[in-house]
PDB file of N, CA and C in Angstrom:
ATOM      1  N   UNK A   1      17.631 -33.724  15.244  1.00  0.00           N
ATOM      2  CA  UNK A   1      16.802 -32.589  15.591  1.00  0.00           C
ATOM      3  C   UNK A   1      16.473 -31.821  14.306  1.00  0.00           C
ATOM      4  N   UNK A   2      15.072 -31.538  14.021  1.00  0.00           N
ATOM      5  CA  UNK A   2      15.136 -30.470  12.785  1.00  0.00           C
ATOM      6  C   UNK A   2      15.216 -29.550  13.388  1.00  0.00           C
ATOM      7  N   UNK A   3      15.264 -28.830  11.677  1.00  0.00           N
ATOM      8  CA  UNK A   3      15.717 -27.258  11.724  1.00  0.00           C
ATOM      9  C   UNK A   3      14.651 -26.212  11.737  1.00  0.00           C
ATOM     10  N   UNK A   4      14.761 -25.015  12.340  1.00  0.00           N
ATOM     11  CA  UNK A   4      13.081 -24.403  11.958  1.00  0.00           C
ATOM     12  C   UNK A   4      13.334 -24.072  10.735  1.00  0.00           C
ATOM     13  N   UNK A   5      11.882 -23.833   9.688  1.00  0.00           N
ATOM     14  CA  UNK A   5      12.105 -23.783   8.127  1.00  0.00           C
ATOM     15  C   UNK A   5      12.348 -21.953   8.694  1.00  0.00           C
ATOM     16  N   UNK A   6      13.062 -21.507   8.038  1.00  0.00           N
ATOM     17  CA  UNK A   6      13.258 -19.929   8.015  1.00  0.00           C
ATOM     18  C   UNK A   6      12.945 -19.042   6.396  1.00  0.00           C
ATOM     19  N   UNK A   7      12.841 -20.164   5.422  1.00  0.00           N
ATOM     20  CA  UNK A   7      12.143 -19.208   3.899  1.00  0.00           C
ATOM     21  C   UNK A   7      10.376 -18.810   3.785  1.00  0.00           C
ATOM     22  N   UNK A   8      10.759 -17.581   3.614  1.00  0.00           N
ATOM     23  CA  UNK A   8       9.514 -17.357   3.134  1.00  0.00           C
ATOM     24  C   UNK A   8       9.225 -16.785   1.761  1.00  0.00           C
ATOM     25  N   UNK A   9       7.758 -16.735   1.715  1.00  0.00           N
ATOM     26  CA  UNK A   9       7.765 -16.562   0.346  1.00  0.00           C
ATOM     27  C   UNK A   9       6.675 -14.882   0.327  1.00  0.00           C
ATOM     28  N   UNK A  10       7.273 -14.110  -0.596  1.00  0.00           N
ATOM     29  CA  UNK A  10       5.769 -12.860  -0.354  1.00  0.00           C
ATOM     30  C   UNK A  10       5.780 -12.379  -1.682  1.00  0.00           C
ATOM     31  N   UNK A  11       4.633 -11.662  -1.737  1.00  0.00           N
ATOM     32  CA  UNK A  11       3.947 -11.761  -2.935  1.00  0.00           C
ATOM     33  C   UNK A  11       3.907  -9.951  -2.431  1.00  0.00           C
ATOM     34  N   UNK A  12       3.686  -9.180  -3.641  1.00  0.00           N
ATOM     35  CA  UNK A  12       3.758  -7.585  -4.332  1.00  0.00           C
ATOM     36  C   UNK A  12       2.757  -6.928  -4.901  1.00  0.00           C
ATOM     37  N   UNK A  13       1.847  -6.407  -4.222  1.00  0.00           N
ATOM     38  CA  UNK A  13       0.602  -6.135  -5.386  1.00  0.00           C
ATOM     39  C   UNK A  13       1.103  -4.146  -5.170  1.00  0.00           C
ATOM     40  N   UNK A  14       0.130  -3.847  -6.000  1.00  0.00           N
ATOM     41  CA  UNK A  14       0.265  -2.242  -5.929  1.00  0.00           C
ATOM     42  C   UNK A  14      -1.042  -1.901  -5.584  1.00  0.00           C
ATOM     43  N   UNK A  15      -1.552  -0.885  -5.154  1.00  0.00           N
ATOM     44  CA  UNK A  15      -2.304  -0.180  -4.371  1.00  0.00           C
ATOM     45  C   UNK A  15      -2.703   1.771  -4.923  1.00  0.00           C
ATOM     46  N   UNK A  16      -3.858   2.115  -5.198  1.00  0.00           N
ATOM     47  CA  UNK A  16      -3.936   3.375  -5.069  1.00  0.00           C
ATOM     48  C   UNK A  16      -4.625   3.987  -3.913  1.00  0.00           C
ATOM     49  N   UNK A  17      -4.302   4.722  -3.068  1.00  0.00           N
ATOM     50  CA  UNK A  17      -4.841   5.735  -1.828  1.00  0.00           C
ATOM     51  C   UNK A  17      -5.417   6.559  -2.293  1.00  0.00           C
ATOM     52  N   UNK A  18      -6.413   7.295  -1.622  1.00  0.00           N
ATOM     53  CA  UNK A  18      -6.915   8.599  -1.953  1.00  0.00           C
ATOM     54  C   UNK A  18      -7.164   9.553  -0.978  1.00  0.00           C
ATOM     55  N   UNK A  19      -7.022  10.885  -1.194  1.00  0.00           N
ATOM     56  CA  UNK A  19      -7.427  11.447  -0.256  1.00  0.00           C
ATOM     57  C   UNK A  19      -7.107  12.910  -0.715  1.00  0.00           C
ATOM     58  N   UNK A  20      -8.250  13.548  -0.080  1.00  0.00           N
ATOM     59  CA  UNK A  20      -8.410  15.563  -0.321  1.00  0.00           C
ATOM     60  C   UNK A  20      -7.865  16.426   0.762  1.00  0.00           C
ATOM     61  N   UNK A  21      -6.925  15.174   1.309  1.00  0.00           N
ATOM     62  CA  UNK A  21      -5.946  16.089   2.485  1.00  0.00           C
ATOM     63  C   UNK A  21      -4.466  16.354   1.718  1.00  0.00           C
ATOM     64  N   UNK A  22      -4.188  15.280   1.847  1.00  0.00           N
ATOM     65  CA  UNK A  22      -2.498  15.008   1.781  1.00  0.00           C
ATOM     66  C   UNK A  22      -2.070  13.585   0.692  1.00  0.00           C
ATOM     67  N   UNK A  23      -0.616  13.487  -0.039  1.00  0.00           N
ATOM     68  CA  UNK A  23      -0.039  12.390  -0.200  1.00  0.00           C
ATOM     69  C   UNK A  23      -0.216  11.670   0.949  1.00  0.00           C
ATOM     70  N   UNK A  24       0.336  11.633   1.888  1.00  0.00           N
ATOM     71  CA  UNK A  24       0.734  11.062   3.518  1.00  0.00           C
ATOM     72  C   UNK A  24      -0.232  10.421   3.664  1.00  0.00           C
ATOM     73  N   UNK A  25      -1.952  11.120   3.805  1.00  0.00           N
ATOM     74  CA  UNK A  25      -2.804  10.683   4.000  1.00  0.00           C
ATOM     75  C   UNK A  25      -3.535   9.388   3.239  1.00  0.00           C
ATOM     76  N   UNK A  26      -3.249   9.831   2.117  1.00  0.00           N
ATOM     77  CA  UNK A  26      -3.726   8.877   0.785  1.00  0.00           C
ATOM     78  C   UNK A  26      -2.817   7.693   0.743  1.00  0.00           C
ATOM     79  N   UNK A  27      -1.713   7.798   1.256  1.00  0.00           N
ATOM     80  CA  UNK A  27      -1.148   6.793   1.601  1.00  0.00           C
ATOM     81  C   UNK A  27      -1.360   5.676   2.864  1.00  0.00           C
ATOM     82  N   UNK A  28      -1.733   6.360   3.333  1.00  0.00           N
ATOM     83  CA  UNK A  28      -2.170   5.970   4.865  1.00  0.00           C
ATOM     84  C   UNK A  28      -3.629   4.988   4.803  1.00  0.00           C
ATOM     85  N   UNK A  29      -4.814   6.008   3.936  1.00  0.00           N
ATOM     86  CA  UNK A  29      -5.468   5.521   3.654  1.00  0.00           C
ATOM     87  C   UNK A  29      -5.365   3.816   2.813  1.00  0.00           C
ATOM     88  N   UNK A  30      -4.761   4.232   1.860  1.00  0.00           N
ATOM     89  CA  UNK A  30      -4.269   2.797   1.382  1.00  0.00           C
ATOM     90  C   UNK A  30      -4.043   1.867   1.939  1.00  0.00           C
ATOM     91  N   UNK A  31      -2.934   1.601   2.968  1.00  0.00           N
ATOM     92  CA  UNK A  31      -2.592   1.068   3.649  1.00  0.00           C
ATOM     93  C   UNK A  31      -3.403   0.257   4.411  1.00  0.00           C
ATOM     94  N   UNK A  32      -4.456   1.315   4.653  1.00  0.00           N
ATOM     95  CA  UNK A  32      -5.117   0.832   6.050  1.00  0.00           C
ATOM     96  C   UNK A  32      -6.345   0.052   5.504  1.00  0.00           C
ATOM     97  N   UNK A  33      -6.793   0.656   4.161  1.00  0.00           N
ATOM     98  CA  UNK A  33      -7.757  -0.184   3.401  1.00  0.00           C
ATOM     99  C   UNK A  33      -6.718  -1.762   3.141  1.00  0.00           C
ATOM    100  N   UNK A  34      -5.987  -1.767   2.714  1.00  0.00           N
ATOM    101  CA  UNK A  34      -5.603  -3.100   2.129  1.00  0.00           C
ATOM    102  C   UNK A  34      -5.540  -3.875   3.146  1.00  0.00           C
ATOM    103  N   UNK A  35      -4.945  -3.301   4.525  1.00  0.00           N
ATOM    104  CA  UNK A  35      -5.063  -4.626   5.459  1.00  0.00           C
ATOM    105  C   UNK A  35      -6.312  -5.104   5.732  1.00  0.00           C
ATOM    106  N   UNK A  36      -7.213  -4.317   5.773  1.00  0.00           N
ATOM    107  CA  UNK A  36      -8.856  -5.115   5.956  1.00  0.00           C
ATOM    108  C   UNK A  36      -9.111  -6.412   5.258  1.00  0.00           C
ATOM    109  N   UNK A  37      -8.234  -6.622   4.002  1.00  0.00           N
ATOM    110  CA  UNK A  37      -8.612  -8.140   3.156  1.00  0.00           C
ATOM    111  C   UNK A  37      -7.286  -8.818   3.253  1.00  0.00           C
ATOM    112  N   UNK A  38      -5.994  -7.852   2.947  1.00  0.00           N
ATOM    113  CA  UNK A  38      -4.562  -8.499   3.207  1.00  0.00           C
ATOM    114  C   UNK A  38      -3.952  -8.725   4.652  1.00  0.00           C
ATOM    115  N   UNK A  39      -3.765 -10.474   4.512  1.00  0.00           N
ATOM    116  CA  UNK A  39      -2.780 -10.154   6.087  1.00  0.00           C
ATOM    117  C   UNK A  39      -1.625 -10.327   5.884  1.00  0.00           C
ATOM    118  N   UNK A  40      -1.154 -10.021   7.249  1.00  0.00           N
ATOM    119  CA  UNK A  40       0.678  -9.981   7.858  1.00  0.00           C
ATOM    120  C   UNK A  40       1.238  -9.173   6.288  1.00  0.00           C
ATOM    121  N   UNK A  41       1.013  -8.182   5.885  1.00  0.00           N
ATOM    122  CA  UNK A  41       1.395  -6.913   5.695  1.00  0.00           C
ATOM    123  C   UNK A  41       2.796  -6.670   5.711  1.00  0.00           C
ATOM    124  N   UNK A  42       3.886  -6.863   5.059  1.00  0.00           N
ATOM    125  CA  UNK A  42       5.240  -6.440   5.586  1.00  0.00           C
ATOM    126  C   UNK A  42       6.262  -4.971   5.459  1.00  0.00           C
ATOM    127  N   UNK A  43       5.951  -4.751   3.843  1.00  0.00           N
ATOM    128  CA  UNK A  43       6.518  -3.443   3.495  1.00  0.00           C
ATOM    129  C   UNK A  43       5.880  -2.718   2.984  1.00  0.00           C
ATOM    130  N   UNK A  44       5.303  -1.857   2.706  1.00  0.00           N
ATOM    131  CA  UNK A  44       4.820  -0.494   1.890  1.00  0.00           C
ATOM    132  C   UNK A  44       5.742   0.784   1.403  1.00  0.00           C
ATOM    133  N   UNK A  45       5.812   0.376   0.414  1.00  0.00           N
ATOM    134  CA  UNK A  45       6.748   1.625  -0.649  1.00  0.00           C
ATOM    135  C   UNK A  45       5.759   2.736  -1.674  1.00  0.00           C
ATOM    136  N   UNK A  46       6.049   3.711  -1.157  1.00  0.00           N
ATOM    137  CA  UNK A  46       5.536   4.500  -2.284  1.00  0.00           C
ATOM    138  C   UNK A  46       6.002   5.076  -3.645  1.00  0.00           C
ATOM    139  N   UNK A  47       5.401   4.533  -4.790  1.00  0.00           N
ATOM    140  CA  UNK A  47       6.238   4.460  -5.861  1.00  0.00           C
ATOM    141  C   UNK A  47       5.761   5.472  -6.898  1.00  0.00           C
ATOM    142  N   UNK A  48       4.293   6.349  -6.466  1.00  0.00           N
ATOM    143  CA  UNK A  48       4.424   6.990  -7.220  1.00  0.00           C
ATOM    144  C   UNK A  48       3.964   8.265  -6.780  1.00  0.00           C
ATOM    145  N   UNK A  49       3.310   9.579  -6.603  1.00  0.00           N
ATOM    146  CA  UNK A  49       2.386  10.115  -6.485  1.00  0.00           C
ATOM    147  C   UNK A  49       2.011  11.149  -7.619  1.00  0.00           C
ATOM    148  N   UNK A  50       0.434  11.274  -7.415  1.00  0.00           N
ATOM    149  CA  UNK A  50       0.114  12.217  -8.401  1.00  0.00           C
ATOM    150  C   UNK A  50      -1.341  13.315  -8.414  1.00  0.00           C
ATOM    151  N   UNK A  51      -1.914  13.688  -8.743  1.00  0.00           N
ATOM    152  CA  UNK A  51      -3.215  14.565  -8.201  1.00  0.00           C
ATOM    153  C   UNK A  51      -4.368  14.489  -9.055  1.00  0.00           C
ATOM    154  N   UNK A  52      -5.279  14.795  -8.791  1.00  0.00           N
ATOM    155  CA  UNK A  52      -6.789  14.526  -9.419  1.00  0.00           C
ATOM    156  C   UNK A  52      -6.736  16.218  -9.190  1.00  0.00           C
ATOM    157  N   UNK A  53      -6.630  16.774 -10.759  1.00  0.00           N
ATOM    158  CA  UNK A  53      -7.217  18.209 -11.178  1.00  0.00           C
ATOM    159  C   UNK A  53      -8.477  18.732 -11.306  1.00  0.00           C
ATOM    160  N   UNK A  54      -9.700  19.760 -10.713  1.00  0.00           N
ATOM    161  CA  UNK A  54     -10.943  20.119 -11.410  1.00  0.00           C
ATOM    162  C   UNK A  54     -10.859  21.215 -11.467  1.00  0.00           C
ATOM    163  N   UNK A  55     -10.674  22.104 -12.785  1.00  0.00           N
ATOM    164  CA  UNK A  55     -11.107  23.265 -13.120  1.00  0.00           C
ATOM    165  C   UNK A  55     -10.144  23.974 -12.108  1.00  0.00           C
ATOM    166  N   UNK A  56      -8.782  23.645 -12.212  1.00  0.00           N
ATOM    167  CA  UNK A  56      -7.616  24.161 -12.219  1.00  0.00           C
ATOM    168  C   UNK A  56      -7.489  23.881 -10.733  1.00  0.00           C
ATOM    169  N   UNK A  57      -8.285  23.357 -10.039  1.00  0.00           N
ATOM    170  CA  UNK A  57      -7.928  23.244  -8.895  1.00  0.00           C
ATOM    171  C   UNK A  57      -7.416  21.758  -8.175  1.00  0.00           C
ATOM    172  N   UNK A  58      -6.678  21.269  -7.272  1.00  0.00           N
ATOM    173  CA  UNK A  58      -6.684  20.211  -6.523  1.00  0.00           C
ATOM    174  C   UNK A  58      -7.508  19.718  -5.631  1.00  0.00           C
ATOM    175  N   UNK A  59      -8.175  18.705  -6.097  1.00  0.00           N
ATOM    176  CA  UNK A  59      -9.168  18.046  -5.840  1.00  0.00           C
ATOM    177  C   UNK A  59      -9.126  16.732  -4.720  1.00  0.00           C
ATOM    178  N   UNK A  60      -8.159  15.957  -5.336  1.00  0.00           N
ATOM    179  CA  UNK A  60      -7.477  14.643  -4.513  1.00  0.00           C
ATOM    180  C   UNK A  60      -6.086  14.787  -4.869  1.00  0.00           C
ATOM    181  N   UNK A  61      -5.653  13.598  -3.863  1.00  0.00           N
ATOM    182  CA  UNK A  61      -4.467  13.220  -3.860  1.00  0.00           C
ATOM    183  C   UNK A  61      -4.374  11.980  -3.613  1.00  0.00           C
ATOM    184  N   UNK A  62      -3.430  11.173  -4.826  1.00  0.00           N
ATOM    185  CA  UNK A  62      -3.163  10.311  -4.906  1.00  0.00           C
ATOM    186  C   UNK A  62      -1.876   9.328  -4.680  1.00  0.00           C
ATOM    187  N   UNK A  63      -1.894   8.374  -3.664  1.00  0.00           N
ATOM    188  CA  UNK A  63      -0.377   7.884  -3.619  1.00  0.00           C
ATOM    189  C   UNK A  63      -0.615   6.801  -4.287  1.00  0.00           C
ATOM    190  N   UNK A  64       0.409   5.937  -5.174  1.00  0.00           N
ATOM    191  CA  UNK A  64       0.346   4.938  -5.591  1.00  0.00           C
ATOM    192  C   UNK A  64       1.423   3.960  -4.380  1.00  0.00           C
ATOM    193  N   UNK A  65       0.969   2.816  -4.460  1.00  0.00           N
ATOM    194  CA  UNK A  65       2.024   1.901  -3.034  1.00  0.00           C
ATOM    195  C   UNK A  65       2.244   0.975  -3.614  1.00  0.00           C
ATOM    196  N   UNK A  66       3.342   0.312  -3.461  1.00  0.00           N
ATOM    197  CA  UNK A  66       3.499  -1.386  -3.837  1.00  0.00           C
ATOM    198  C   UNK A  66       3.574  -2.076  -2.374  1.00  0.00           C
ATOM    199  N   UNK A  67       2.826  -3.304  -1.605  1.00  0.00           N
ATOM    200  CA  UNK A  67       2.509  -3.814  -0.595  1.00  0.00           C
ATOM    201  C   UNK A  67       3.042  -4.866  -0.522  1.00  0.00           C
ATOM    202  N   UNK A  68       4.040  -5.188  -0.164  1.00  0.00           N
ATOM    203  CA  UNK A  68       4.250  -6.955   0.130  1.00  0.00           C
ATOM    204  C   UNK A  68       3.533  -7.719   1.163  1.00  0.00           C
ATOM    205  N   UNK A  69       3.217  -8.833   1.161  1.00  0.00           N
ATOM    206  CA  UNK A  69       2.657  -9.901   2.384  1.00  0.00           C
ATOM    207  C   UNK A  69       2.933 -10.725   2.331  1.00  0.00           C
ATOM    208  N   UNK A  70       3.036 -11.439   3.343  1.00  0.00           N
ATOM    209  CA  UNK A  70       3.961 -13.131   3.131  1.00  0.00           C
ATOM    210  C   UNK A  70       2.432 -14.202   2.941  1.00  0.00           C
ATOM    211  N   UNK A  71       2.950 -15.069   2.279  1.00  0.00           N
ATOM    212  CA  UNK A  71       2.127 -16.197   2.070  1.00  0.00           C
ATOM    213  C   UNK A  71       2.194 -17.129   3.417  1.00  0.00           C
ATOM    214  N   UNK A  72       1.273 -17.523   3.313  1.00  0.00           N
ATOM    215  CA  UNK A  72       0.594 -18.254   4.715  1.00  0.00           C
ATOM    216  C   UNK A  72       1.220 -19.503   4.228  1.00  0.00           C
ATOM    217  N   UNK A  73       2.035 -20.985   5.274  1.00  0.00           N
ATOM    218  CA  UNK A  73       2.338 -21.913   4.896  1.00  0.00           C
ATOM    219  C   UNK A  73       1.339 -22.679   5.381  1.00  0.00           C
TER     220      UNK A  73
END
């Protein structure tokens, strides 16, 4: 009898969000953009955040993400 194969393999890209609401949002945003081209999606970490300044004010907000997805066999 075989065995089911149980390794997989996933791959790490990073990601910037944007958004003139929130981190949360800009993250969200991200997210939701990358699955439109990336599938089966597994983890999302946020590794960095930071802000888009104009003339002293806050403008955007930026999350940076690292995305894993598994490779298709």
């Amino acid at each position: 009898m075989a065995k089911k194969k149980t390794e997989s393999v996933y791959r790490v890209t990073e990601i910037i969000g944007t958004s003139a609401i929130s981190w949360e949002d800009a993250a969200k945003n991200g997210v939701e953009t990358a699955a439109k081209s990336l599938r089966d999606l597994r983890v999302a970490e946020v590794t960095k955040l930071d802000m888009k300044v104009d003339s002293g004010e806050v403008v955007e907000y930026r999350a940076r993400v690292s995305l894993s997805f598994k490779y298709e066999a």
